[in-house]
PDB file of N, CA and C in Angstrom:
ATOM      1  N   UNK A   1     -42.467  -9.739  36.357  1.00  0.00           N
ATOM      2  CA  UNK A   1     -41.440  -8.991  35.690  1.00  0.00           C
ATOM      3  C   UNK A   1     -40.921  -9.705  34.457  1.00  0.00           C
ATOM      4  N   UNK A   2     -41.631 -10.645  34.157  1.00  0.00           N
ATOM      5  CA  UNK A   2     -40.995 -11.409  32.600  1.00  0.00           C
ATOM      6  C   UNK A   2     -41.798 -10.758  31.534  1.00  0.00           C
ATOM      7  N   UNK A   3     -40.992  -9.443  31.261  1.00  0.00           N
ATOM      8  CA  UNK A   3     -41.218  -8.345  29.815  1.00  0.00           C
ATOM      9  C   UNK A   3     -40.071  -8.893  28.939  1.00  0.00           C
ATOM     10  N   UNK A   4     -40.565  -9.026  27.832  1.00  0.00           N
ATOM     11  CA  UNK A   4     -39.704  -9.347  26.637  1.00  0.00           C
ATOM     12  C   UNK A   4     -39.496  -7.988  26.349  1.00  0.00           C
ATOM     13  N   UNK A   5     -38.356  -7.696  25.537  1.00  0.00           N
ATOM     14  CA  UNK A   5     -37.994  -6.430  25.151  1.00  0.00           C
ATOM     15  C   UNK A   5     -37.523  -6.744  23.560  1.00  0.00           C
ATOM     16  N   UNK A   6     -38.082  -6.100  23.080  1.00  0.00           N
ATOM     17  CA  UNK A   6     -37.724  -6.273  21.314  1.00  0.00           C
ATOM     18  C   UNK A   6     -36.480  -5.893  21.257  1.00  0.00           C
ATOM     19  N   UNK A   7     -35.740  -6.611  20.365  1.00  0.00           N
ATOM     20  CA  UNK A   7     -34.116  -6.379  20.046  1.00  0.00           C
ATOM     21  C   UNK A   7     -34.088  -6.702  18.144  1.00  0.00           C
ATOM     22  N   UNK A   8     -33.497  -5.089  18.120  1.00  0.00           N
ATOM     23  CA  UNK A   8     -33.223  -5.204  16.670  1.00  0.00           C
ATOM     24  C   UNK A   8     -31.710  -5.694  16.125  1.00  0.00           C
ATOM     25  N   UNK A   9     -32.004  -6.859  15.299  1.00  0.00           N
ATOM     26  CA  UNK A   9     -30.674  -7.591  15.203  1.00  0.00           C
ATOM     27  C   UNK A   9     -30.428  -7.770  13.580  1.00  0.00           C
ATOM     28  N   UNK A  10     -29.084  -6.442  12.833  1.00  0.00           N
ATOM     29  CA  UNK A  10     -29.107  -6.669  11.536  1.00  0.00           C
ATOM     30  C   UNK A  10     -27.901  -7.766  11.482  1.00  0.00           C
ATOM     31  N   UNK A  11     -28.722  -8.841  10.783  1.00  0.00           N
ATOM     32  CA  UNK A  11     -27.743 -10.268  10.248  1.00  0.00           C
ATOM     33  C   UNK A  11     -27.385  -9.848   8.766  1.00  0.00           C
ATOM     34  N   UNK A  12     -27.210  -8.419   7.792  1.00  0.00           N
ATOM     35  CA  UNK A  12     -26.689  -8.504   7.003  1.00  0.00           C
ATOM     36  C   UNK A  12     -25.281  -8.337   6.575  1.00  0.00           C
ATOM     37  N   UNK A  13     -24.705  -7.917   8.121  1.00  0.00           N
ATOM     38  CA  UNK A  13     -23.680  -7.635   8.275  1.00  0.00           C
ATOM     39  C   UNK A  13     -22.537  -8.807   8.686  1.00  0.00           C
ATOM     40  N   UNK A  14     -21.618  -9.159   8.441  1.00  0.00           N
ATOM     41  CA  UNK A  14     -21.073 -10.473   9.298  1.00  0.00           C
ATOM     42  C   UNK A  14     -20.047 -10.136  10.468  1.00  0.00           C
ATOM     43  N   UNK A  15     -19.933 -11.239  10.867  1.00  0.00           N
ATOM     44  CA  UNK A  15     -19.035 -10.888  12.199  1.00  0.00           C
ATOM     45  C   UNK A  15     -17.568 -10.703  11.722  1.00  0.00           C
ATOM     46  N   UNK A  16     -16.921 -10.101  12.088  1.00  0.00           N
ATOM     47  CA  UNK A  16     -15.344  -9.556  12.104  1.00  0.00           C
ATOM     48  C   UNK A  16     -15.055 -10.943  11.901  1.00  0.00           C
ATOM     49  N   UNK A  17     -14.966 -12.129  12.918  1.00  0.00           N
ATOM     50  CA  UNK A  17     -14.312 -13.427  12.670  1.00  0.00           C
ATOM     51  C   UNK A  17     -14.474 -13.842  11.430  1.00  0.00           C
ATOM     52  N   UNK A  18     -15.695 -13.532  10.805  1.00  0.00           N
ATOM     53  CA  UNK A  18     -16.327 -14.566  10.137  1.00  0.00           C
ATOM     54  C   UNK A  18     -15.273 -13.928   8.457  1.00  0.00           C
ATOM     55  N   UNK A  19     -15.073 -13.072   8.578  1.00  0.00           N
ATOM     56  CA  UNK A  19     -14.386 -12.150   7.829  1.00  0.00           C
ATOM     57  C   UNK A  19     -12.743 -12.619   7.683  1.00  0.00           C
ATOM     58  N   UNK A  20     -12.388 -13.115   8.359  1.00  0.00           N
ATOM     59  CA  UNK A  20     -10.824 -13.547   9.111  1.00  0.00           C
ATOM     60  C   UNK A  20     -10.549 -14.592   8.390  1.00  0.00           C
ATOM     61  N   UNK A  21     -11.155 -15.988   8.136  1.00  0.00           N
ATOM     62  CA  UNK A  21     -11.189 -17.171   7.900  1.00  0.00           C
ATOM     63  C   UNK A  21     -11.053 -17.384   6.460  1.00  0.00           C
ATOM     64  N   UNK A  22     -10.078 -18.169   6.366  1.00  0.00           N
ATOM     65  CA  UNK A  22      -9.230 -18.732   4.957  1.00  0.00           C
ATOM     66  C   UNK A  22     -10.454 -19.027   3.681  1.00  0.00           C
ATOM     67  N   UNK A  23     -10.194 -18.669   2.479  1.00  0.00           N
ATOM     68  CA  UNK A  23     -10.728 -18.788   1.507  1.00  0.00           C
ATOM     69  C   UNK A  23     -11.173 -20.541   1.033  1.00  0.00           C
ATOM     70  N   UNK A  24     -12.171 -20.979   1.346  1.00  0.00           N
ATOM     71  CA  UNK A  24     -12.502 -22.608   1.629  1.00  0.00           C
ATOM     72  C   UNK A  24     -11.915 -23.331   0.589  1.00  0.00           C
ATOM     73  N   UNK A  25     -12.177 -22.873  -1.214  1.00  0.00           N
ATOM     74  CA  UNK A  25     -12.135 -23.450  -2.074  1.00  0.00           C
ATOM     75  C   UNK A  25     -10.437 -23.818  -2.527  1.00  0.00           C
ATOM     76  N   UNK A  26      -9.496 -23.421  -2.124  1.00  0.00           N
ATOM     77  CA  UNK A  26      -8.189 -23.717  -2.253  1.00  0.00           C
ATOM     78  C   UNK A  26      -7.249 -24.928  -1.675  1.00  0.00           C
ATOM     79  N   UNK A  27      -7.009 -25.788  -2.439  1.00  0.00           N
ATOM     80  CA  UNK A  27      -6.132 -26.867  -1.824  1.00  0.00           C
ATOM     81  C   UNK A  27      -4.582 -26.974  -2.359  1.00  0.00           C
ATOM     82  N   UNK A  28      -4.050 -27.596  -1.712  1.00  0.00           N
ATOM     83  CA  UNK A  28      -1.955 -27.465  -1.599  1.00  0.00           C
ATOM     84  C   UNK A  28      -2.072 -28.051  -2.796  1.00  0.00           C
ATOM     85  N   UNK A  29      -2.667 -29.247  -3.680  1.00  0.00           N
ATOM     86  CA  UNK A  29      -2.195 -29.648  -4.107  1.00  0.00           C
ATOM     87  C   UNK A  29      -2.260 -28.642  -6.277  1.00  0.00           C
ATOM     88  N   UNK A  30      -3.218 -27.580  -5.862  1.00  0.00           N
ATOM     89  CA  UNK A  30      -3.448 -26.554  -7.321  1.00  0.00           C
ATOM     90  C   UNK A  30      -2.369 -25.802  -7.012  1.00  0.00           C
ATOM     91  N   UNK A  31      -1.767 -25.889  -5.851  1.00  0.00           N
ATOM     92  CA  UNK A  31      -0.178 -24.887  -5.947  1.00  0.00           C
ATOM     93  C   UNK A  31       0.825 -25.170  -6.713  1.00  0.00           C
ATOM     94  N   UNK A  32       1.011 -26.847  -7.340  1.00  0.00           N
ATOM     95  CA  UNK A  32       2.306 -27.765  -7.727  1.00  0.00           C
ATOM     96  C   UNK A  32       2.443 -26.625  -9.071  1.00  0.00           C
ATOM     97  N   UNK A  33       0.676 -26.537  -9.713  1.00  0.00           N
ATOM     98  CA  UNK A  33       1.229 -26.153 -11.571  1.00  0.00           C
ATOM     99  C   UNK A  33       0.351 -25.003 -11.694  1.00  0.00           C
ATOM    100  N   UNK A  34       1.150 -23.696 -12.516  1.00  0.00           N
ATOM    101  CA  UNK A  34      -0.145 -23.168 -12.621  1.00  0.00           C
ATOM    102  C   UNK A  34      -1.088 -23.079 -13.002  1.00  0.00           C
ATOM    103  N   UNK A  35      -2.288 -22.798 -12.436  1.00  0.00           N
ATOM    104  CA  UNK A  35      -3.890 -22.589 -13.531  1.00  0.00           C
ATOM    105  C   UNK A  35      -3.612 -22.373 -14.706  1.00  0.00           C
ATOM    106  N   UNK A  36      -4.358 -23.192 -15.420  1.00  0.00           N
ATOM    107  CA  UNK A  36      -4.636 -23.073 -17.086  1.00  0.00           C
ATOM    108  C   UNK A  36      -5.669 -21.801 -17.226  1.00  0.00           C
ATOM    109  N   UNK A  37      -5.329 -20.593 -17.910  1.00  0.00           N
ATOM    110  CA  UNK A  37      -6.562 -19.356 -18.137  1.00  0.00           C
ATOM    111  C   UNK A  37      -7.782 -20.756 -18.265  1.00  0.00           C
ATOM    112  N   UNK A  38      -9.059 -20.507 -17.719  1.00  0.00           N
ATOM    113  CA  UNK A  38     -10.150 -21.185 -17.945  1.00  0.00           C
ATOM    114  C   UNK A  38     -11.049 -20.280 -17.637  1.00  0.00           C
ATOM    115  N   UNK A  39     -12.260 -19.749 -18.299  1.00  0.00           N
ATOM    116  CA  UNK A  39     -13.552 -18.626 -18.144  1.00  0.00           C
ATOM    117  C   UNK A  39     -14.439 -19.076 -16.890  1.00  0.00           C
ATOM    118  N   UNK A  40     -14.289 -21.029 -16.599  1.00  0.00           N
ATOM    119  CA  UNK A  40     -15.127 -21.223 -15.435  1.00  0.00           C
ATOM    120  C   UNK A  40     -14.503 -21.394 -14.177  1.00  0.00           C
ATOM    121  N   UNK A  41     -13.085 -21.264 -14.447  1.00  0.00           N
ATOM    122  CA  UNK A  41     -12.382 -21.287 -12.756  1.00  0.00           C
ATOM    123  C   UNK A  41     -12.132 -19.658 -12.612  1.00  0.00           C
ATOM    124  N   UNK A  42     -12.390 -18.477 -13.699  1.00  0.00           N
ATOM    125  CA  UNK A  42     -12.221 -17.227 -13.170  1.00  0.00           C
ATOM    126  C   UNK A  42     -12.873 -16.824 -11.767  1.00  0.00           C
ATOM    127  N   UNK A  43     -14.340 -17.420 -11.609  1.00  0.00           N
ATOM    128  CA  UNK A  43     -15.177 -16.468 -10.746  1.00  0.00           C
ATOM    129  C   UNK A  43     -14.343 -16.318  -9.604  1.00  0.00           C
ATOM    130  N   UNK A  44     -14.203 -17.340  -8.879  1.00  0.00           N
ATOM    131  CA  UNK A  44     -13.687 -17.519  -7.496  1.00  0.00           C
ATOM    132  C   UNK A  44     -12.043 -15.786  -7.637  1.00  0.00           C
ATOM    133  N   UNK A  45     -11.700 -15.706  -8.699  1.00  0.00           N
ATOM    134  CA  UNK A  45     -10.548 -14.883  -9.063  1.00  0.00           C
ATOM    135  C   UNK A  45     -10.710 -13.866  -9.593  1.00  0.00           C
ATOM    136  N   UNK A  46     -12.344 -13.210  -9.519  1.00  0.00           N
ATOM    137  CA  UNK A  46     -12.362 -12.153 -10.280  1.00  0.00           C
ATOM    138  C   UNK A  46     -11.958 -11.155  -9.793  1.00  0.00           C
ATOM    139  N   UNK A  47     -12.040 -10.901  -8.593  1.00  0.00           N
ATOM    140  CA  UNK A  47     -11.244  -9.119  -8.372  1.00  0.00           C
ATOM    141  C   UNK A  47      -9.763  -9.326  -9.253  1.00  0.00           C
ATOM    142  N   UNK A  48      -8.852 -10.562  -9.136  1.00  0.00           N
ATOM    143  CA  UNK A  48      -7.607 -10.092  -9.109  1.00  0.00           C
ATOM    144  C   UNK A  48      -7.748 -10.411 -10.989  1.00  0.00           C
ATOM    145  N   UNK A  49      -8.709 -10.887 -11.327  1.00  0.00           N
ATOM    146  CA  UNK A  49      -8.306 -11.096 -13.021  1.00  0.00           C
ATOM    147  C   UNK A  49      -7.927 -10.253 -13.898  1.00  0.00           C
ATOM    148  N   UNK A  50      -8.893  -8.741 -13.541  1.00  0.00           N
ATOM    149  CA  UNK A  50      -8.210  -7.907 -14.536  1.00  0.00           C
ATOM    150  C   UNK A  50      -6.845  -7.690 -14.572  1.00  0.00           C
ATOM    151  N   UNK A  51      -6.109  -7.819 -13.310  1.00  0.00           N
ATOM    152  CA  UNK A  51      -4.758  -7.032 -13.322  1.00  0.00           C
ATOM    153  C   UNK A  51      -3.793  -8.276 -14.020  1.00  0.00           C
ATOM    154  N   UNK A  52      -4.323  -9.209 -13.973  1.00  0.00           N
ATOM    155  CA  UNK A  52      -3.691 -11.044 -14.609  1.00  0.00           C
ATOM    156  C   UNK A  52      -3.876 -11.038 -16.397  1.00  0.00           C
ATOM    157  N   UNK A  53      -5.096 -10.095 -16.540  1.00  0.00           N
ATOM    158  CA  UNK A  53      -5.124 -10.221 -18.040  1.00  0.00           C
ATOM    159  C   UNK A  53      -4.265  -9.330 -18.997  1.00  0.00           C
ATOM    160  N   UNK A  54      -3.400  -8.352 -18.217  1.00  0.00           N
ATOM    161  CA  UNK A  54      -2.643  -7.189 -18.521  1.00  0.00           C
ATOM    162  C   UNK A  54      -1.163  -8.107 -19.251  1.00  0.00           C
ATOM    163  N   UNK A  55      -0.810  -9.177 -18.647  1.00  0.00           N
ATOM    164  CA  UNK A  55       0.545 -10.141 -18.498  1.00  0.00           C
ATOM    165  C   UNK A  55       0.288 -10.964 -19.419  1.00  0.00           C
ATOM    166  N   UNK A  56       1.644 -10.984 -20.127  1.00  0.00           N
ATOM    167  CA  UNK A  56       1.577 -12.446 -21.078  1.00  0.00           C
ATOM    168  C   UNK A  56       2.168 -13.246 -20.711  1.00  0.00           C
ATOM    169  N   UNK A  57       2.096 -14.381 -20.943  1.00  0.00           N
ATOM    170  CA  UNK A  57       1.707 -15.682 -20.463  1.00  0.00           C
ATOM    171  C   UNK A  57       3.123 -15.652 -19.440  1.00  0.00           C
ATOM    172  N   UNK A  58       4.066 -15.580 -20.467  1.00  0.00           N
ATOM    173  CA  UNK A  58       6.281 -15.737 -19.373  1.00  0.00           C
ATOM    174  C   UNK A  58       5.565 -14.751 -18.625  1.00  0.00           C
ATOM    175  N   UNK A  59       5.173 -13.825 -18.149  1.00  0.00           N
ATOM    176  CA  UNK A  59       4.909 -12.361 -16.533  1.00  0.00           C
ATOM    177  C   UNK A  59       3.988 -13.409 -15.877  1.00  0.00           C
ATOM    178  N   UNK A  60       3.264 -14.077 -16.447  1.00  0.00           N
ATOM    179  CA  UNK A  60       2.325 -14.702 -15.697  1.00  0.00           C
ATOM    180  C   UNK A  60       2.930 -16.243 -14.659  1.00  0.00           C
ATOM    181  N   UNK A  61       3.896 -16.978 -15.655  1.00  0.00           N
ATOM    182  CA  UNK A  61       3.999 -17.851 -14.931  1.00  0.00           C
ATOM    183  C   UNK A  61       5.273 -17.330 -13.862  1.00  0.00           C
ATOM    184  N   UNK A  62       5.908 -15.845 -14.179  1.00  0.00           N
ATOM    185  CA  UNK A  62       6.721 -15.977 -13.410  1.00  0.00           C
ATOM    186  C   UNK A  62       6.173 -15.328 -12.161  1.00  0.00           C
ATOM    187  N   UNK A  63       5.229 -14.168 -12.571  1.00  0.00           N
ATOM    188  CA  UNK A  63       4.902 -14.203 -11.287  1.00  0.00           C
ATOM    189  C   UNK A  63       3.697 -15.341 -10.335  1.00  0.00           C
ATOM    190  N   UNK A  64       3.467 -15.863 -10.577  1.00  0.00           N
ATOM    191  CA  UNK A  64       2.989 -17.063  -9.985  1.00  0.00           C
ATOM    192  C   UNK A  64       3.898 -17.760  -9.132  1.00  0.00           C
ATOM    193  N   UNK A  65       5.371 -18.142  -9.673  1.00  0.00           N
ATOM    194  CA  UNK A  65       6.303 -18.909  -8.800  1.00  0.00           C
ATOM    195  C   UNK A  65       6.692 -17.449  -7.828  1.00  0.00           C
ATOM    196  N   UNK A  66       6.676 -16.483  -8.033  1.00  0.00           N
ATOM    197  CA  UNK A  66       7.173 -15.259  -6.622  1.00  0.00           C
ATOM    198  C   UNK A  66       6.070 -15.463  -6.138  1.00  0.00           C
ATOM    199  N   UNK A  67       4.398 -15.801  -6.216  1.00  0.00           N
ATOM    200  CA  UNK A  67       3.703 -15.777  -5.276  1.00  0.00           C
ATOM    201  C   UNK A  67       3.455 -16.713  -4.190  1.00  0.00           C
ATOM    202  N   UNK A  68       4.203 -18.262  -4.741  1.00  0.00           N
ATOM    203  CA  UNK A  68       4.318 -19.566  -4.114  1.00  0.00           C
ATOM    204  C   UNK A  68       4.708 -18.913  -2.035  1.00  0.00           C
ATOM    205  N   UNK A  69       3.950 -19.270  -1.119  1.00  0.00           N
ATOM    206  CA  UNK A  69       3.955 -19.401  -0.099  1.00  0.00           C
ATOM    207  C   UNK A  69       4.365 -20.924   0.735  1.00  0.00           C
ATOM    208  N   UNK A  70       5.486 -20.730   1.465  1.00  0.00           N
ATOM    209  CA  UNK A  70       6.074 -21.596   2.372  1.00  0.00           C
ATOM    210  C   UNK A  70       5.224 -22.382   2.918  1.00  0.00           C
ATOM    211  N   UNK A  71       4.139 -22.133   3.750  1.00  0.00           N
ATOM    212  CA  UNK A  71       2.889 -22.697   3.927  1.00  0.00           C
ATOM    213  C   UNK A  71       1.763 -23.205   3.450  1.00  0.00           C
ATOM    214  N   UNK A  72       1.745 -23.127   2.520  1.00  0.00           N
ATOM    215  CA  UNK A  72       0.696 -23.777   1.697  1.00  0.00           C
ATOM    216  C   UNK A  72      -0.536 -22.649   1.374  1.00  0.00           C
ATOM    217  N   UNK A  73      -0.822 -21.653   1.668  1.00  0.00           N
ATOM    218  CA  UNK A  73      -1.495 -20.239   1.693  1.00  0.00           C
ATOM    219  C   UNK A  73      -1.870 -19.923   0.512  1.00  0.00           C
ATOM    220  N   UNK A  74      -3.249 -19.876  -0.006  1.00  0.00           N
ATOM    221  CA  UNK A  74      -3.450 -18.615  -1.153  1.00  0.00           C
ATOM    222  C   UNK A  74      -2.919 -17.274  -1.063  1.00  0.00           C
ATOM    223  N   UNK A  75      -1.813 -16.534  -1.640  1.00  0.00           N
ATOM    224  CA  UNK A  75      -1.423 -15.327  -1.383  1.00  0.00           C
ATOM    225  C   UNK A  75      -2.600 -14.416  -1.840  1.00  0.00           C
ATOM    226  N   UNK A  76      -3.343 -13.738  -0.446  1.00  0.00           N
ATOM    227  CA  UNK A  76      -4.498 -12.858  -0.781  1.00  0.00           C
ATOM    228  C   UNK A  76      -3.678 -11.268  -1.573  1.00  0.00           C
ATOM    229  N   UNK A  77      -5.034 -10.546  -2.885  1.00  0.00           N
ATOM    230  CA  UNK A  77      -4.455  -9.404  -3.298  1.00  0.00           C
ATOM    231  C   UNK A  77      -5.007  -8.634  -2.792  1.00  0.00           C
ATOM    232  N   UNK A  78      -3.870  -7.315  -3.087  1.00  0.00           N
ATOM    233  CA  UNK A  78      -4.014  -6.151  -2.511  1.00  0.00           C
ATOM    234  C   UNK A  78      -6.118  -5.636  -2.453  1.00  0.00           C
ATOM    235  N   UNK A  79      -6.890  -6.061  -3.570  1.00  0.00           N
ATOM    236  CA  UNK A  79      -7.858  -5.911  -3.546  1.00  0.00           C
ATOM    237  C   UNK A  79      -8.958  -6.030  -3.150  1.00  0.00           C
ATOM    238  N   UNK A  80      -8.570  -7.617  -2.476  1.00  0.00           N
ATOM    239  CA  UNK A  80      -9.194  -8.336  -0.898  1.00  0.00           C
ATOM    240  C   UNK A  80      -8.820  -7.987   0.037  1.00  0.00           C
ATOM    241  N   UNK A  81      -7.455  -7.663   0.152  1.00  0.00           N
ATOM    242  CA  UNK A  81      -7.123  -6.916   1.516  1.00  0.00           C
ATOM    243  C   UNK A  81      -7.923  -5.816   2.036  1.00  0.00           C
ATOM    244  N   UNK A  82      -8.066  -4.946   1.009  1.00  0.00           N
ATOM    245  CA  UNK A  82      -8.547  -3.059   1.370  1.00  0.00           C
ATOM    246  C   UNK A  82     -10.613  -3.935   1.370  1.00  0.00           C
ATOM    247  N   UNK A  83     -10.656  -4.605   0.609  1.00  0.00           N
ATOM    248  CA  UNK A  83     -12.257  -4.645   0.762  1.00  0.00           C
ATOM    249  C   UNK A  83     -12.493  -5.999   1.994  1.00  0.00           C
ATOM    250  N   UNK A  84     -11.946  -6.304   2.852  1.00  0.00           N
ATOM    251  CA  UNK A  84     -11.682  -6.789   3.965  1.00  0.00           C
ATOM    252  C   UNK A  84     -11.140  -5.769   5.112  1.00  0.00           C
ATOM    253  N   UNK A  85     -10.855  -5.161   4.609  1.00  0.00           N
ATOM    254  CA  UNK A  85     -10.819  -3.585   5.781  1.00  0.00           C
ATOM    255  C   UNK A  85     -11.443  -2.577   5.783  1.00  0.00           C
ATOM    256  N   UNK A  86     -11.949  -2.242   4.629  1.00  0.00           N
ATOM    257  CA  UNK A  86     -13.098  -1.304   4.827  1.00  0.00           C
ATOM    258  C   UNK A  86     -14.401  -2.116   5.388  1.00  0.00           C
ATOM    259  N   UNK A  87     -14.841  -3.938   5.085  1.00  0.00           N
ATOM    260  CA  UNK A  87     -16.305  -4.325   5.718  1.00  0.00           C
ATOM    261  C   UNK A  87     -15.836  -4.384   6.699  1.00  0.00           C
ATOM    262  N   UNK A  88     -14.407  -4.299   7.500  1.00  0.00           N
ATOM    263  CA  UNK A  88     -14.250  -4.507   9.124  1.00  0.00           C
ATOM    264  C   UNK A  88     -14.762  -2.906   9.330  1.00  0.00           C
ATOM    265  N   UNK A  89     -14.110  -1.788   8.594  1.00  0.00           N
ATOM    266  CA  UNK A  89     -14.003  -0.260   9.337  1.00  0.00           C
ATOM    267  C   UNK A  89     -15.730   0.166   9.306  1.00  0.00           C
ATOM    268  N   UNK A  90     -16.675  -0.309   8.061  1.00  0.00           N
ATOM    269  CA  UNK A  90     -17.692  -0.574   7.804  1.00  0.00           C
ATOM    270  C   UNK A  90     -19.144  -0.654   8.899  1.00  0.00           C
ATOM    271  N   UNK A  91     -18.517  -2.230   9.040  1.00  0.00           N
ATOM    272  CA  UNK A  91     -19.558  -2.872  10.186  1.00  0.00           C
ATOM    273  C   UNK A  91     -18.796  -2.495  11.709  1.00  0.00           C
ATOM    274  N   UNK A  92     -17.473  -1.633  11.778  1.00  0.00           N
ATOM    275  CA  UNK A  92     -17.300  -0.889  13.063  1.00  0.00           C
ATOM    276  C   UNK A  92     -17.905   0.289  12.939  1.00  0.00           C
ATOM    277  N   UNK A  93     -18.155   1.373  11.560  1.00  0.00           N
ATOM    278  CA  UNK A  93     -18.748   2.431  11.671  1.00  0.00           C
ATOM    279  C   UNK A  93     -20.389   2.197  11.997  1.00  0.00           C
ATOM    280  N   UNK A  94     -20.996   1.159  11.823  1.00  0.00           N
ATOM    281  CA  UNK A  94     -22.430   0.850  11.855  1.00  0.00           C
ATOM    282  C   UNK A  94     -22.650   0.421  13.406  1.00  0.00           C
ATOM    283  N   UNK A  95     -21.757  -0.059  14.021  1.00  0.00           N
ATOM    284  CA  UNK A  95     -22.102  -0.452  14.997  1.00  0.00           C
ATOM    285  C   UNK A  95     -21.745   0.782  16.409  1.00  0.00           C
ATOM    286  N   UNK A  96     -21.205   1.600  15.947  1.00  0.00           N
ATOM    287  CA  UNK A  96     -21.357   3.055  16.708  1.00  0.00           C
ATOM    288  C   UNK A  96     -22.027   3.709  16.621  1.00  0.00           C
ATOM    289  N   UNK A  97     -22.618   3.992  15.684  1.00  0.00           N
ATOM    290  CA  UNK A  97     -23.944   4.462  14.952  1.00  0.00           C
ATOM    291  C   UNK A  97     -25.127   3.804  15.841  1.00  0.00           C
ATOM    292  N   UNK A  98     -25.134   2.810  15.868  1.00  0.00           N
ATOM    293  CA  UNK A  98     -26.150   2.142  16.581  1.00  0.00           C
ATOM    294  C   UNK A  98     -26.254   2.026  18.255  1.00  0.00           C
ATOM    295  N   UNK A  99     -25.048   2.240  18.620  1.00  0.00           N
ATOM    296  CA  UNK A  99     -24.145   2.567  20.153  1.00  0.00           C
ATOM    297  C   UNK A  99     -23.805   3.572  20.484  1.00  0.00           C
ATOM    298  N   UNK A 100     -24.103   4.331  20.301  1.00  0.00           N
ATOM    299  CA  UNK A 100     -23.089   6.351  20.081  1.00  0.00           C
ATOM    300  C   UNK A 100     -22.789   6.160  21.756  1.00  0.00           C
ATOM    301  N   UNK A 101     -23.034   5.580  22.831  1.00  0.00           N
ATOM    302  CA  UNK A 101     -22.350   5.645  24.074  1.00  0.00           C
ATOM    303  C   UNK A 101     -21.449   4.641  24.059  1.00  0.00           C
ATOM    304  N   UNK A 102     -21.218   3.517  23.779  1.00  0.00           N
ATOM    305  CA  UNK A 102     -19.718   2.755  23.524  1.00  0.00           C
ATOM    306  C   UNK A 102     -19.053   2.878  23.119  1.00  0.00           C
ATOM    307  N   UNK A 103     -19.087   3.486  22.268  1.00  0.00           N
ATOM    308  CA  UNK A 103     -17.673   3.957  21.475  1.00  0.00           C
ATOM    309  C   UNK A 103     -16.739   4.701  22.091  1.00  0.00           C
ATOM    310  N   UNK A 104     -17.455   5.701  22.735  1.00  0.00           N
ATOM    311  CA  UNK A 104     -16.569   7.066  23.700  1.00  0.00           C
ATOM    312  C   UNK A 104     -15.935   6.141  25.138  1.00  0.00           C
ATOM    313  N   UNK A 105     -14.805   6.299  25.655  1.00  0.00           N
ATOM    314  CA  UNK A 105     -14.422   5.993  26.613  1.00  0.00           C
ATOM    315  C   UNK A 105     -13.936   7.247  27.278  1.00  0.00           C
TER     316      UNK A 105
END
């Protein structure tokens, strides 16, 4: 009775956890001053840049000190939020799709 059974396994999708977990490249101590505009520290900031390039410089540094967090935290934007909830609602719609009896209780 030792039948292997083929199992289709898509790894392009990531796990919910893996989705959860703090943005690596940020440390307490780039919180003290704000970023200097620089073209090679944008990438890591591009969703939120366009809405940063709208502000002159006084909107910019002030909102920077309202974004300062008690904890030491990158304050995530509204734009990571919704595209961090749709790859959760996403890879939950794919995985019913692939289950159509688990889902139903």
């Amino acid at each position: 009775m030792n039948r292997s059974i083929p199992v289709e396994v898509d790894e392009s999708e990531p796990y919910p956890s893996q989705l959860l977990k703090p943005i690596p490249e940020y440390s307490p101590e780039e919180e003290s001053e704000p970023p200097a505009p620089n073209i090679r520290n944008m990438a890591p900031n591009s969703l939120s840049a366009p809405t940063m390039l709208h502000n002159s410089s006084g909107d910019f540094s002030q909102a920077h000190s309202t974004l300062k967090l008690a904890n030491h935290q990158r304050p995530v934007s509204r734009q990571v939020t919704c595209l961090r909830t749709q790859v959760l609602e996403d890879s939950e719609d794919s995985f019913c799709r692939r289950h159509p009896g688990l889902g139903k209780a």
